[in-house]
C-alpha atoms as a PDB file:
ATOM      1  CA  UNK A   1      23.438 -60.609  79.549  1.00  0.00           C
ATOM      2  CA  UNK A   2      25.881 -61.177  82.338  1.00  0.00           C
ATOM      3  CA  UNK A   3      27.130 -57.923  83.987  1.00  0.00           C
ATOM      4  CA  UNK A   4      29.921 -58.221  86.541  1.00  0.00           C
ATOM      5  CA  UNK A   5      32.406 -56.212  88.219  1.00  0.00           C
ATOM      6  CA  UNK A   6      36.260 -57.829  88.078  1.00  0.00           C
ATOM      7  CA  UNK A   7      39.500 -56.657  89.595  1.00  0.00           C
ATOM      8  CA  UNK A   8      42.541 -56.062  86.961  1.00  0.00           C
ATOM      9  CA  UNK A   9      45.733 -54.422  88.075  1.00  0.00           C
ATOM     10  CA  UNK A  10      44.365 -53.662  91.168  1.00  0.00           C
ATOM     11  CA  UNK A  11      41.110 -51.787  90.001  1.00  0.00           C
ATOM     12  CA  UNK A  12      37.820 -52.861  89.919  1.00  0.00           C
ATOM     13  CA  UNK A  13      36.639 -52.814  86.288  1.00  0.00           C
ATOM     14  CA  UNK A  14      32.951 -53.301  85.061  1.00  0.00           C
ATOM     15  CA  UNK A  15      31.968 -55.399  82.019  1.00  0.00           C
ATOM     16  CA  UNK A  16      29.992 -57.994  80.438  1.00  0.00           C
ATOM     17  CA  UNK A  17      30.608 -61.906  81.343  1.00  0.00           C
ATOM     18  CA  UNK A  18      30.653 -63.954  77.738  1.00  0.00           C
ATOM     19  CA  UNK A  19      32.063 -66.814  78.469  1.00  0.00           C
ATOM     20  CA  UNK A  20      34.937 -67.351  78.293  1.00  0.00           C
ATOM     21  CA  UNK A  21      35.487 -63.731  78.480  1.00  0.00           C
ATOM     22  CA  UNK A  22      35.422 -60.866  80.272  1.00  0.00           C
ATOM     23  CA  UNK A  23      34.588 -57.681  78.063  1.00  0.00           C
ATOM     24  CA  UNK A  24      35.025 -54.488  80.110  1.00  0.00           C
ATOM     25  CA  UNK A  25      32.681 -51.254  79.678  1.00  0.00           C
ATOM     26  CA  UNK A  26      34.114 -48.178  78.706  1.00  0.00           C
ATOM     27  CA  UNK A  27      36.991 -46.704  81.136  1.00  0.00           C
ATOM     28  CA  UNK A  28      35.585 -45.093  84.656  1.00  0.00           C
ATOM     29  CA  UNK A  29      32.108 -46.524  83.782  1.00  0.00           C
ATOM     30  CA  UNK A  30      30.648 -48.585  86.643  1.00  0.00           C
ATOM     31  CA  UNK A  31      27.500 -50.329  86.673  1.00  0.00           C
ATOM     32  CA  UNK A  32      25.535 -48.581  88.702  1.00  0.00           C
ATOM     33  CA  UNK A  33      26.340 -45.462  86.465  1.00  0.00           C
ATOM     34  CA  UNK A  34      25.158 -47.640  83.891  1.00  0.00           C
ATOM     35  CA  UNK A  35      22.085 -48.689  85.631  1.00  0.00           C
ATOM     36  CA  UNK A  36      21.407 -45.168  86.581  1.00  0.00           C
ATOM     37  CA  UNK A  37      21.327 -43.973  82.560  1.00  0.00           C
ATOM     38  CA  UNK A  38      19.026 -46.570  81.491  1.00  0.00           C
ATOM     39  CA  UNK A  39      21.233 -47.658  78.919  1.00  0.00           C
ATOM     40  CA  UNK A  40      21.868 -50.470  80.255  1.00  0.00           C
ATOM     41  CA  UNK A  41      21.141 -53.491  77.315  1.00  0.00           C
ATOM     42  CA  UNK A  42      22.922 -50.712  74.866  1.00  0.00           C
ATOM     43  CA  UNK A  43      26.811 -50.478  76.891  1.00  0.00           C
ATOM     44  CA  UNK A  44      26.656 -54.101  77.404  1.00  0.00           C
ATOM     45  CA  UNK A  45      26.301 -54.633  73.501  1.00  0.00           C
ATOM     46  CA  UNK A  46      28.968 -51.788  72.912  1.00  0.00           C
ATOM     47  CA  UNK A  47      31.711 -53.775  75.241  1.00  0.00           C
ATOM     48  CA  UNK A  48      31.062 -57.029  73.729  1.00  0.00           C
ATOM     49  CA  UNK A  49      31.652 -55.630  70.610  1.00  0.00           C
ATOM     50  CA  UNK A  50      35.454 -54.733  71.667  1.00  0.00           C
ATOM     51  CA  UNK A  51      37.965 -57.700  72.312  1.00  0.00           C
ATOM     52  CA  UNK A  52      38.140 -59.530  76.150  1.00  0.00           C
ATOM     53  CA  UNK A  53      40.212 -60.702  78.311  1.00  0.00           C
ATOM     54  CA  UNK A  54      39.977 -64.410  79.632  1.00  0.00           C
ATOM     55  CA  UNK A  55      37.339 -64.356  82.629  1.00  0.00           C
ATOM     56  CA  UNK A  56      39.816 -66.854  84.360  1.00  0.00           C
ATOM     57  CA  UNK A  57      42.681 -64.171  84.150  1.00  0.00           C
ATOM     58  CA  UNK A  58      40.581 -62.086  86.414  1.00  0.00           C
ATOM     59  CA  UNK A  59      39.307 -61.651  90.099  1.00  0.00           C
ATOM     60  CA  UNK A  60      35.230 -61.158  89.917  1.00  0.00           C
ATOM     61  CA  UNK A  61      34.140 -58.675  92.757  1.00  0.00           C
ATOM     62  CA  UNK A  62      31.050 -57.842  93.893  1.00  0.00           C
ATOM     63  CA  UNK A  63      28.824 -56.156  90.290  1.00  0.00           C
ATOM     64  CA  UNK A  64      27.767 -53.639  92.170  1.00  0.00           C
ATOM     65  CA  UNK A  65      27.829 -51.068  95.373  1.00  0.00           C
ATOM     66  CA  UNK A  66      24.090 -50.886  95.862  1.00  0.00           C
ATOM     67  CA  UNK A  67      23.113 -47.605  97.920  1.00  0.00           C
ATOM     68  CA  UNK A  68      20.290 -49.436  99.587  1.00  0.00           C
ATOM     69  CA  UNK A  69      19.815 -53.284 100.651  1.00  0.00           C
ATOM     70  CA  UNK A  70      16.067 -53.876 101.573  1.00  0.00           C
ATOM     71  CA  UNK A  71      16.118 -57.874 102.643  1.00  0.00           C
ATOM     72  CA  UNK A  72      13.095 -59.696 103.039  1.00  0.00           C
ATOM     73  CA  UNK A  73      11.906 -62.499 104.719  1.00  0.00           C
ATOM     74  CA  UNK A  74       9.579 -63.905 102.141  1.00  0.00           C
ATOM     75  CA  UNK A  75      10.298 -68.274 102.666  1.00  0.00           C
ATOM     76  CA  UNK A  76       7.551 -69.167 105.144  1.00  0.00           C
ATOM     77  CA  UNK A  77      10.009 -72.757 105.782  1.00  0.00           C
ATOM     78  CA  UNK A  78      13.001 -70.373 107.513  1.00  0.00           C
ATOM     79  CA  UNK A  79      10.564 -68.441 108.643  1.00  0.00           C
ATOM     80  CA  UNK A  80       9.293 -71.463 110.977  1.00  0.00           C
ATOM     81  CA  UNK A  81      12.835 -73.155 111.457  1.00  0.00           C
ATOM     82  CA  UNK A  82      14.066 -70.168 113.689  1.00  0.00           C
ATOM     83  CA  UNK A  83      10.989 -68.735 115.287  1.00  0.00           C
ATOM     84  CA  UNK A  84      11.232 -72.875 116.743  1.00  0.00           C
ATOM     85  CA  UNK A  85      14.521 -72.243 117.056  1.00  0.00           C
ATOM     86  CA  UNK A  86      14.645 -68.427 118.456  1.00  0.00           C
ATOM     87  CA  UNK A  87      10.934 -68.484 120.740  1.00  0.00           C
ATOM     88  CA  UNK A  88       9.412 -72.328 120.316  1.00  0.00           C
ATOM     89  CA  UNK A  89       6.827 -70.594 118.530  1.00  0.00           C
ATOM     90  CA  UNK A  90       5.080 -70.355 115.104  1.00  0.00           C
ATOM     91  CA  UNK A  91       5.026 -68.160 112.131  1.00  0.00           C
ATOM     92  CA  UNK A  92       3.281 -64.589 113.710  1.00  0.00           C
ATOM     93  CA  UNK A  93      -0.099 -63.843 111.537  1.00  0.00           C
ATOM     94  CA  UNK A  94       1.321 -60.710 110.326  1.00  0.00           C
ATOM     95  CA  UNK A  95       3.975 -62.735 108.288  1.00  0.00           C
ATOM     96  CA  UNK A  96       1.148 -63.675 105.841  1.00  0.00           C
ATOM     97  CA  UNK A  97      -0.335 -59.978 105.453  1.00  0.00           C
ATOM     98  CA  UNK A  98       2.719 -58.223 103.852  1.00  0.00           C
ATOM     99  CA  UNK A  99       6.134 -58.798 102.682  1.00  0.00           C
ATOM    100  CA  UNK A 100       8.209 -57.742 105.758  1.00  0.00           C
ATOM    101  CA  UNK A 101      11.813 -56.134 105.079  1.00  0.00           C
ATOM    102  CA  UNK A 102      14.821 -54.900 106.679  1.00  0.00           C
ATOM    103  CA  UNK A 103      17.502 -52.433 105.728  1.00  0.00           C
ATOM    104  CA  UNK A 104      20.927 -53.818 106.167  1.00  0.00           C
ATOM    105  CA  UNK A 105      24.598 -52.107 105.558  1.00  0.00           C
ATOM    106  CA  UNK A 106      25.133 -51.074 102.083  1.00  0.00           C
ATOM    107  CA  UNK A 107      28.882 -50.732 102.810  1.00  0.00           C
ATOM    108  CA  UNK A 108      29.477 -54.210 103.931  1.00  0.00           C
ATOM    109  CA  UNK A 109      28.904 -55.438 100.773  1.00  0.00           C
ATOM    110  CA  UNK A 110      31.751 -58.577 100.182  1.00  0.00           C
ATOM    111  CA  UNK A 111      32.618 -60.324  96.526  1.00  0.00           C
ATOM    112  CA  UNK A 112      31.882 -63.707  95.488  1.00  0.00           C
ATOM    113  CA  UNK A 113      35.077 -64.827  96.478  1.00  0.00           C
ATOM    114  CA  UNK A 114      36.316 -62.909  99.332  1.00  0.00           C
ATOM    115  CA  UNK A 115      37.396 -63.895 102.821  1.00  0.00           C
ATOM    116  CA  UNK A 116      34.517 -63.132 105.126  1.00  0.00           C
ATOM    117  CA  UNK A 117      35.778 -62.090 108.614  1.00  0.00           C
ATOM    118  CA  UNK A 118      33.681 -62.711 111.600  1.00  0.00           C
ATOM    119  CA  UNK A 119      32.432 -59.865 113.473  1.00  0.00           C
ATOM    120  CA  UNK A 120      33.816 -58.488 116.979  1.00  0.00           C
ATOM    121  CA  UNK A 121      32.174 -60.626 119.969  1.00  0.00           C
ATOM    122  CA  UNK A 122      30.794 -62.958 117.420  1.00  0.00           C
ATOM    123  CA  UNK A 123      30.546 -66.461 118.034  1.00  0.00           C
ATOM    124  CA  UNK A 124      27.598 -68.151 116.742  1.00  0.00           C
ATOM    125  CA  UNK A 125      28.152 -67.081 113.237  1.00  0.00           C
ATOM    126  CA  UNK A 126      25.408 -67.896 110.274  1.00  0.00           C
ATOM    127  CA  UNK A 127      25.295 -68.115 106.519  1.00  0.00           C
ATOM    128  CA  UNK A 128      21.587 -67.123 104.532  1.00  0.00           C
ATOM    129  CA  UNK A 129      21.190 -68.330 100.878  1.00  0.00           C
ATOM    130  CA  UNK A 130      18.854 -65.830  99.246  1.00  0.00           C
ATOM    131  CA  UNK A 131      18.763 -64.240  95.541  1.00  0.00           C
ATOM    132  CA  UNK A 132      18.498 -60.459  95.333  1.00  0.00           C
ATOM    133  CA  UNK A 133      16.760 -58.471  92.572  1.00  0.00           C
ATOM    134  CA  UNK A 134      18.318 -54.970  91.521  1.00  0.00           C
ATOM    135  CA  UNK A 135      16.182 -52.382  90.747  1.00  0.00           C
ATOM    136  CA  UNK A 136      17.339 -50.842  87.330  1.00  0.00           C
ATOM    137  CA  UNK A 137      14.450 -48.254  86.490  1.00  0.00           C
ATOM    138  CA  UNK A 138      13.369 -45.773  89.613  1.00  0.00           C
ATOM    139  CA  UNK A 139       9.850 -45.159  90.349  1.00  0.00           C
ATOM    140  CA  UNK A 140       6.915 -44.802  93.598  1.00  0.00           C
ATOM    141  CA  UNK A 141       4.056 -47.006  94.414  1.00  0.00           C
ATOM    142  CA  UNK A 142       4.322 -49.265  91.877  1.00  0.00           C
ATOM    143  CA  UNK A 143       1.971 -52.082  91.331  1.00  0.00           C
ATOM    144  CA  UNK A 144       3.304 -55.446  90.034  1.00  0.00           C
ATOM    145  CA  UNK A 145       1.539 -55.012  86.847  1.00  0.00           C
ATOM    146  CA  UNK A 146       4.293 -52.732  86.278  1.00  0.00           C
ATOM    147  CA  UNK A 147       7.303 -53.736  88.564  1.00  0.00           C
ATOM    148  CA  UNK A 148       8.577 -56.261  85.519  1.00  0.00           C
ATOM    149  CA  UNK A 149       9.727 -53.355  83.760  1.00  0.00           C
ATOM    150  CA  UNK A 150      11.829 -51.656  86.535  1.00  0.00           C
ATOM    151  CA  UNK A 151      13.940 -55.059  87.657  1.00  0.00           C
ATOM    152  CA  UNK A 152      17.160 -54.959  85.885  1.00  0.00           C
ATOM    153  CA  UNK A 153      18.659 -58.866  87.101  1.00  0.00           C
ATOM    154  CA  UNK A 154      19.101 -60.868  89.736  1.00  0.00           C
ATOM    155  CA  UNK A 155      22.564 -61.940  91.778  1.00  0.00           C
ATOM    156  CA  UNK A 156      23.281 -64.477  94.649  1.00  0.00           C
ATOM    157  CA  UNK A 157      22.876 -62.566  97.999  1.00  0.00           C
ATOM    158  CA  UNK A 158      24.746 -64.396 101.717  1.00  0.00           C
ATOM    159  CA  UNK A 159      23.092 -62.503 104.132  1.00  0.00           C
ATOM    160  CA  UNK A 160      25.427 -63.481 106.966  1.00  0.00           C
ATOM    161  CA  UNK A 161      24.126 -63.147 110.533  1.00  0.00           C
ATOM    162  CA  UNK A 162      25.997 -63.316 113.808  1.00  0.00           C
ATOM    163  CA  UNK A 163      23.021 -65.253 115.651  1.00  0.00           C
ATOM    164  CA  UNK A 164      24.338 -64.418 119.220  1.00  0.00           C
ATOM    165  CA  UNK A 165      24.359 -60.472 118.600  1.00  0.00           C
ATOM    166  CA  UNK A 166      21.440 -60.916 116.723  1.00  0.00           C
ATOM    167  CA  UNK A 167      19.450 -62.575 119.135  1.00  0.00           C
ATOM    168  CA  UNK A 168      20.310 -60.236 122.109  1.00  0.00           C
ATOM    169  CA  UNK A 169      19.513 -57.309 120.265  1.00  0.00           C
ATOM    170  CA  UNK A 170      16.206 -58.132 119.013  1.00  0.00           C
ATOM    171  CA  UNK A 171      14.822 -58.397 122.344  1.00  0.00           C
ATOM    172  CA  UNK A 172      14.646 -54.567 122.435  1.00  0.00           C
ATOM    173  CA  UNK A 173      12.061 -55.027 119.942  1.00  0.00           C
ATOM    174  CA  UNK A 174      13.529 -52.551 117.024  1.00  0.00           C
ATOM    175  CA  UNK A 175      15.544 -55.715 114.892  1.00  0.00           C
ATOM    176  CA  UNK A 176      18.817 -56.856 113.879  1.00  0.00           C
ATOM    177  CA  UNK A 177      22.011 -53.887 114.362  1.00  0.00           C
ATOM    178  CA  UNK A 178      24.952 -55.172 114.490  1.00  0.00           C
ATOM    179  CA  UNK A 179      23.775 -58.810 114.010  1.00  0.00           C
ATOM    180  CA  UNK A 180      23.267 -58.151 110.186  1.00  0.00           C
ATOM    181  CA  UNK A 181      25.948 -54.809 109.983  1.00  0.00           C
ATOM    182  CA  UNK A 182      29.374 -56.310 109.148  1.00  0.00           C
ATOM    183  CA  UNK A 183      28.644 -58.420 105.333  1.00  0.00           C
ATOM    184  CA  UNK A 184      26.325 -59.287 103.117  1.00  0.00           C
ATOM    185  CA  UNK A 185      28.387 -60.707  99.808  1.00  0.00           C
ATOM    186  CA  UNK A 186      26.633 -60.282  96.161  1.00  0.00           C
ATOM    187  CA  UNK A 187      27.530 -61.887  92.669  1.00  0.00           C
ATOM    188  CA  UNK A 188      29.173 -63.417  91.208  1.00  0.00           C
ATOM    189  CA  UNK A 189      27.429 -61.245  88.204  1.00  0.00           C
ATOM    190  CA  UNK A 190      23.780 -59.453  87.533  1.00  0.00           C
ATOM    191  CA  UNK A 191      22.449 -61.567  85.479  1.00  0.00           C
ATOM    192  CA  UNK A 192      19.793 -59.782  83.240  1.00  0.00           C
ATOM    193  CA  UNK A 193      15.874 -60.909  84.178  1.00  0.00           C
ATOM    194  CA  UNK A 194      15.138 -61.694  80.496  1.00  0.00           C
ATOM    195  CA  UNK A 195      17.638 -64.474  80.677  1.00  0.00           C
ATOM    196  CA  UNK A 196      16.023 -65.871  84.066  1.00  0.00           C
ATOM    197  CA  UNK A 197      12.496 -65.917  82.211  1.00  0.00           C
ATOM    198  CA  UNK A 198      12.536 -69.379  81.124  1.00  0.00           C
ATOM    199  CA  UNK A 199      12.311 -70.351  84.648  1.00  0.00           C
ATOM    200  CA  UNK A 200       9.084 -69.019  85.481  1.00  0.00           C
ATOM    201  CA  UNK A 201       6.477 -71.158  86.382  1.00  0.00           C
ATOM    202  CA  UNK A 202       2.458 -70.450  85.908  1.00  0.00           C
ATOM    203  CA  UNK A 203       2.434 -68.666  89.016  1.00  0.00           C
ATOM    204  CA  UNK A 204       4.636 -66.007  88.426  1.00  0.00           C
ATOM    205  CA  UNK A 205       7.780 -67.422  90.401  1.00  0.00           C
ATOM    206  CA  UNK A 206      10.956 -68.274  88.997  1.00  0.00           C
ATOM    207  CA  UNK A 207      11.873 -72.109  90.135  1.00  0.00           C
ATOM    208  CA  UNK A 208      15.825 -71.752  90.628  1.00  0.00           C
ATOM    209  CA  UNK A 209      17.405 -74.640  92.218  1.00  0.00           C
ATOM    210  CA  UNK A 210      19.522 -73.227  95.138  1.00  0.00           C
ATOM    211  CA  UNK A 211      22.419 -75.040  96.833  1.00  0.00           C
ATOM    212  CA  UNK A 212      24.814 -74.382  99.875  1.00  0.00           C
ATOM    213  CA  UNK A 213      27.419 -76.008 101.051  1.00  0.00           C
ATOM    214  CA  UNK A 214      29.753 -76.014 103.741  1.00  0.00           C
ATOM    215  CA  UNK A 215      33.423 -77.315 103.481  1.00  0.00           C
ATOM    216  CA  UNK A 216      32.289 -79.066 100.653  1.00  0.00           C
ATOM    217  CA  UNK A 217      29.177 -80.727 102.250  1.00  0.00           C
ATOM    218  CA  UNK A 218      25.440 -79.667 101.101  1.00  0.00           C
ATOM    219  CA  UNK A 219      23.481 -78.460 103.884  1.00  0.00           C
ATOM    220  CA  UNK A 220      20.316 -77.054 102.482  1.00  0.00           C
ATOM    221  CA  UNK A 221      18.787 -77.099  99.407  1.00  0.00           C
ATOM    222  CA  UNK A 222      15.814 -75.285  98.021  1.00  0.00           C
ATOM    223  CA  UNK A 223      14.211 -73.602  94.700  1.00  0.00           C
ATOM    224  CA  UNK A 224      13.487 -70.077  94.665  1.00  0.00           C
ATOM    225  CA  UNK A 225       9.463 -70.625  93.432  1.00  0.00           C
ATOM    226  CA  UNK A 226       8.661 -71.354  97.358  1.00  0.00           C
ATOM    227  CA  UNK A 227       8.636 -67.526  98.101  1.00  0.00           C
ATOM    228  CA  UNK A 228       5.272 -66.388  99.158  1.00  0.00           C
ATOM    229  CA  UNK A 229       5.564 -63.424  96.939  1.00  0.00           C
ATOM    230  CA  UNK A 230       7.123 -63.029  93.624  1.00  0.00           C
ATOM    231  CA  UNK A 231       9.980 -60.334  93.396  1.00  0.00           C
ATOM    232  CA  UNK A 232       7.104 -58.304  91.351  1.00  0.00           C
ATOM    233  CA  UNK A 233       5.686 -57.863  94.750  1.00  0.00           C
ATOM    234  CA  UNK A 234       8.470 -57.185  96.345  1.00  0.00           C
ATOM    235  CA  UNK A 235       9.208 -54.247  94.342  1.00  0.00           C
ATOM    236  CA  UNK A 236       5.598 -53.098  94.574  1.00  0.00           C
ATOM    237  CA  UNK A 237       5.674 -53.037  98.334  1.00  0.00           C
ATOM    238  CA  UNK A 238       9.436 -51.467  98.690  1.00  0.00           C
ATOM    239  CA  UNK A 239       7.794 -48.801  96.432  1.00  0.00           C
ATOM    240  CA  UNK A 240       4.570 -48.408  98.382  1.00  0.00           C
ATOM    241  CA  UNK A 241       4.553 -44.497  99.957  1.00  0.00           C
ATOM    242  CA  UNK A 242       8.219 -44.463  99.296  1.00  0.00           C
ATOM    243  CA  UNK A 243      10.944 -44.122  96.173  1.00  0.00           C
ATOM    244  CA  UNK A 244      13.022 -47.186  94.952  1.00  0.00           C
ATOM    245  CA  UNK A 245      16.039 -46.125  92.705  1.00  0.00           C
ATOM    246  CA  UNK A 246      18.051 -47.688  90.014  1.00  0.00           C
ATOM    247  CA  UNK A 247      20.928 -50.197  91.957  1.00  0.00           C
ATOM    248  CA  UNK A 248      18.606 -50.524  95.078  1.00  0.00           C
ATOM    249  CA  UNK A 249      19.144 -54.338  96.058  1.00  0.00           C
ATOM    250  CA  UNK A 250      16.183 -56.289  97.437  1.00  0.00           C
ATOM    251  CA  UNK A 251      16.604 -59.894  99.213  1.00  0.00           C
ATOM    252  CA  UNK A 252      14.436 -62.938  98.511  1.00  0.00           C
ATOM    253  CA  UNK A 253      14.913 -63.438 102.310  1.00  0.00           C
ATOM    254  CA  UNK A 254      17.026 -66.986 102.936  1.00  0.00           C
ATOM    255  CA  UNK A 255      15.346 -69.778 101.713  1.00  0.00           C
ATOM    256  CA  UNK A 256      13.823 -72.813 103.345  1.00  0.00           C
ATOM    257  CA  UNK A 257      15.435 -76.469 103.816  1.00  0.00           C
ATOM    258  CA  UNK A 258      18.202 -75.516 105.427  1.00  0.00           C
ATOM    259  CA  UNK A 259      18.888 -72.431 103.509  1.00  0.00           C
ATOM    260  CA  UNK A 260      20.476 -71.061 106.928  1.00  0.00           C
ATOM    261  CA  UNK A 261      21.731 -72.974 110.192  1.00  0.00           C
ATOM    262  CA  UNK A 262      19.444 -71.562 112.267  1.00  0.00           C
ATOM    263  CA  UNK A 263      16.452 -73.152 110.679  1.00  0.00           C
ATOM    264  CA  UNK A 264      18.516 -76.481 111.248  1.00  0.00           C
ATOM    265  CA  UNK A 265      18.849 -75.828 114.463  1.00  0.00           C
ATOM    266  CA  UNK A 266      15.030 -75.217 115.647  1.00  0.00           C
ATOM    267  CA  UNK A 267      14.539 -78.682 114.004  1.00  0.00           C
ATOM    268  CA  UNK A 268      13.459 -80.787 117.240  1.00  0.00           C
ATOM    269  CA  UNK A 269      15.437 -83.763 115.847  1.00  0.00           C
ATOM    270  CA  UNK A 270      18.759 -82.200 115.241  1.00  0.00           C
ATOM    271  CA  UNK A 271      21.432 -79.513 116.478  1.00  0.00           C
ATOM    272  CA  UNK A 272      23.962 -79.237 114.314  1.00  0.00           C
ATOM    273  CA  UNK A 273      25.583 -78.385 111.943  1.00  0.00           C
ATOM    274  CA  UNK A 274      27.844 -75.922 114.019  1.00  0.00           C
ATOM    275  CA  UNK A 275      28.121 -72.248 113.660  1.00  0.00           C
ATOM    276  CA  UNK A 276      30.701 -71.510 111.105  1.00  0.00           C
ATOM    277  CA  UNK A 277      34.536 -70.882 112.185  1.00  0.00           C
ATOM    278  CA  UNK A 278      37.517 -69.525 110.757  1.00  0.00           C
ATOM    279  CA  UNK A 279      38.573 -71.768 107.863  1.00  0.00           C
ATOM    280  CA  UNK A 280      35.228 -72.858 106.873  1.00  0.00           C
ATOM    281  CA  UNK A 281      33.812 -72.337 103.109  1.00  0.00           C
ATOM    282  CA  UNK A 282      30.543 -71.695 102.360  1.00  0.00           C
ATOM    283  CA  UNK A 283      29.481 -72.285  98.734  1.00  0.00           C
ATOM    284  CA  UNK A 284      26.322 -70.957  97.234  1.00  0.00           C
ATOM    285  CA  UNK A 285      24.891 -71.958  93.714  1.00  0.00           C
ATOM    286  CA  UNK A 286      21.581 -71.119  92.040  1.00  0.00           C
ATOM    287  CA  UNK A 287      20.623 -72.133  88.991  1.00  0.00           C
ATOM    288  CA  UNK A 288      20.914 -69.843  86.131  1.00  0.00           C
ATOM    289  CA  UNK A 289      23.074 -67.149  87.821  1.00  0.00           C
ATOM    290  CA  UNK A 290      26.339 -68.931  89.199  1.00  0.00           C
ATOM    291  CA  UNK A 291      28.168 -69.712  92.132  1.00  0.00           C
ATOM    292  CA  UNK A 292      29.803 -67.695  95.464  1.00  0.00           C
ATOM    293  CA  UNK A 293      32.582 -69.266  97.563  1.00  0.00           C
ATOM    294  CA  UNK A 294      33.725 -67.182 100.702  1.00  0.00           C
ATOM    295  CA  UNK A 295      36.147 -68.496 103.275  1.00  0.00           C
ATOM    296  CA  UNK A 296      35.235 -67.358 106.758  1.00  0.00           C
ATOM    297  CA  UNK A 297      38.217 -65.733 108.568  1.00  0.00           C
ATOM    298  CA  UNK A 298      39.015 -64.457 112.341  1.00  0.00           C
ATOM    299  CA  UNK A 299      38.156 -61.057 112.753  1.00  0.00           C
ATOM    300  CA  UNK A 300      39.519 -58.234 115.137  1.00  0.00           C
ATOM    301  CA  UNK A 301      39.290 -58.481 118.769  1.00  0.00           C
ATOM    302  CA  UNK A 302      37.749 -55.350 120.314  1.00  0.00           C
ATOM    303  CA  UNK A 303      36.850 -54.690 123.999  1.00  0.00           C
ATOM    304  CA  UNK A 304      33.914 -55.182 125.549  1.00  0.00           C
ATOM    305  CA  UNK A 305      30.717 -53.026 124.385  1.00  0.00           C
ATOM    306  CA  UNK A 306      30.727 -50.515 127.400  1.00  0.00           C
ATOM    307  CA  UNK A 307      27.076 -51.251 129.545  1.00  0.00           C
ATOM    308  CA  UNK A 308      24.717 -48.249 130.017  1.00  0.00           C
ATOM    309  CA  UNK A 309      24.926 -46.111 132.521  1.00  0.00           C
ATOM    310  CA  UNK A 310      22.082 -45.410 135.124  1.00  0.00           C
ATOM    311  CA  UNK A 311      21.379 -41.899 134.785  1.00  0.00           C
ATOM    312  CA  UNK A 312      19.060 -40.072 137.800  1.00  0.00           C
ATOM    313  CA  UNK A 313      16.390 -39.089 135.848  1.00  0.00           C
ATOM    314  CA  UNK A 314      17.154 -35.116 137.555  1.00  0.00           C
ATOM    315  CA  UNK A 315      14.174 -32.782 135.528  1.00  0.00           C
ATOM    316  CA  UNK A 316      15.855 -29.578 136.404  1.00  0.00           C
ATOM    317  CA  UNK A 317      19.360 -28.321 136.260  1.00  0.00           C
END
């Protein structure tokens, strides 16, 4: 099944995509309330047994408001594209020992086909093709003999960076703030994992083909099976010593082959393309789940972050 949220009347309705309908839940009910019963498979067959609407008469938003957004960095390609294009250096050793992650803002989260606007003092703005799994049963320290059983689906995740803020900030040494704080879109539906399953290869991974483009032209292309770790593991290490709960979101990390411009760019025998500006449209398709289209618009103009100020270190009053 196809789960997605759409926007009718100026409400944000959740449903099930059949194509070529749209066949919303129950009034009130969103998905993550769904997620969060368990009952997932069971309201999706109820609304698809009630009438639709066209799909094309409506605006698809984002499925769901995730209350976390663990992203991981799991494509050893991007992972060498910007550490040439960040340090002139290599993949670090630890890369290889464990499935590093980040949290990122859970109320950033943009629809498939929203405007995108870029952040305040932004100027080297960046797209990231990755595919997110949603967790849809909770549990702790799960192995991935048993993580099949607690991903609900898959969606399209743009993890958009502003490079410049990113890169300044990560020389404190604690990772990306407001670099990574101000979108991350997600869609255009959930698509359920059983229906992903005839991708799987004999490793374990699922071989998507992903795509992005950029005002129409392909930059990178890539397919989802060159993740060092399957999303089984991926679950089992977000769960290690801690809780993962139904709607939790969990990035692929951006894929290789230009999956990102900064991996472009620490390419010795190339520079562009640019960073994105107002106007452009990034496209993102992978195979099997759909497409997201987001125009990239100015954003506000704020004043200048005020410096620190040097304090005398005094030890008593």
């Amino acid at each position: 099944m196809r789960f997605a949220t759409a926007e009718i009347d100026g409400a944000e309705v959740c449903g099930v995509i059949e194509e070529p309908f749209f066949h919303p839940f129950e009034d009130g009910v969103d998905l993550l309330e769904v997620l969060r019963s368990g009952e997932l498979v069971a309201a999706g067959k109820r609304a698809v047994s009630r009438a639709g609407m066209p799909l094309d008469s409506v605006r698809l938003r984002a499925p769901l408001r995730p209350p976390t957004i663990r992203d991981f960095v799991a494509f050893e390609e991007h992972v060498e594209g910007v550490a040439r294009a960040v340090s002139g250096t290599g993949v670090a050793p630890e890369w290889y020992a464990a499935p590093t992650f980040y949290f990122t803002n859970p109320y950033a989260i943009a629809g498939p086909f929203d405007e995108v606007a870029r952040p305040p003092g932004c100027r080297v703005l960046d797209f990231e093709l990755e595919v997110a799994a949603v967790v849809g049963r909770g549990g702790h320290d799960l192995g991935p003999e048993r993580a099949p059983e607690h991903i609900a689906g898959y969606t399209i995740l743009n993890d958009w960076s502003a490079r410049d803020l990113q890169s300044a900030e990560m020389k404190v040494g604690l990772g990306p703030a407001k670099g990574k704080d101000f979108a991350s879109t997600l869609g255009p539906s959930l698509v359920t994992a059983d229906e992903l399953e005839p991708y799987r290869d004999a490793d374990g991974f699922l071989r998507l083909e992903m795509r992005v483009a950029v005002n129409g032209e392909v930059i990178g292309r890539d397919l989802l099976s060159n993740m060092g770790w399957p999303f089984e593991d991926l679950l089992a290490y977000a769960s290690r010593g801690a809780e993962v709960r139904p709607g939790d979101v969990l990035g692929s990390g951006t894929c290789g082959n230009g999956g990102c411009l900064a991996e472009l760019w620490g390419r010795p025998d190339r520079a562009d393309p640019p960073a994105l500006e107002p106007g452009d449209e990034v496209e993102m398709t992978v195979e099997g789940i759909g497409t997201l289209r987001n125009r990239v618009v100015e954003g506000a103009e704020l004043p200048p972050v005020r410096p620190a100020t040097a304090r005398p270190r005094d030890r008593e009053r």
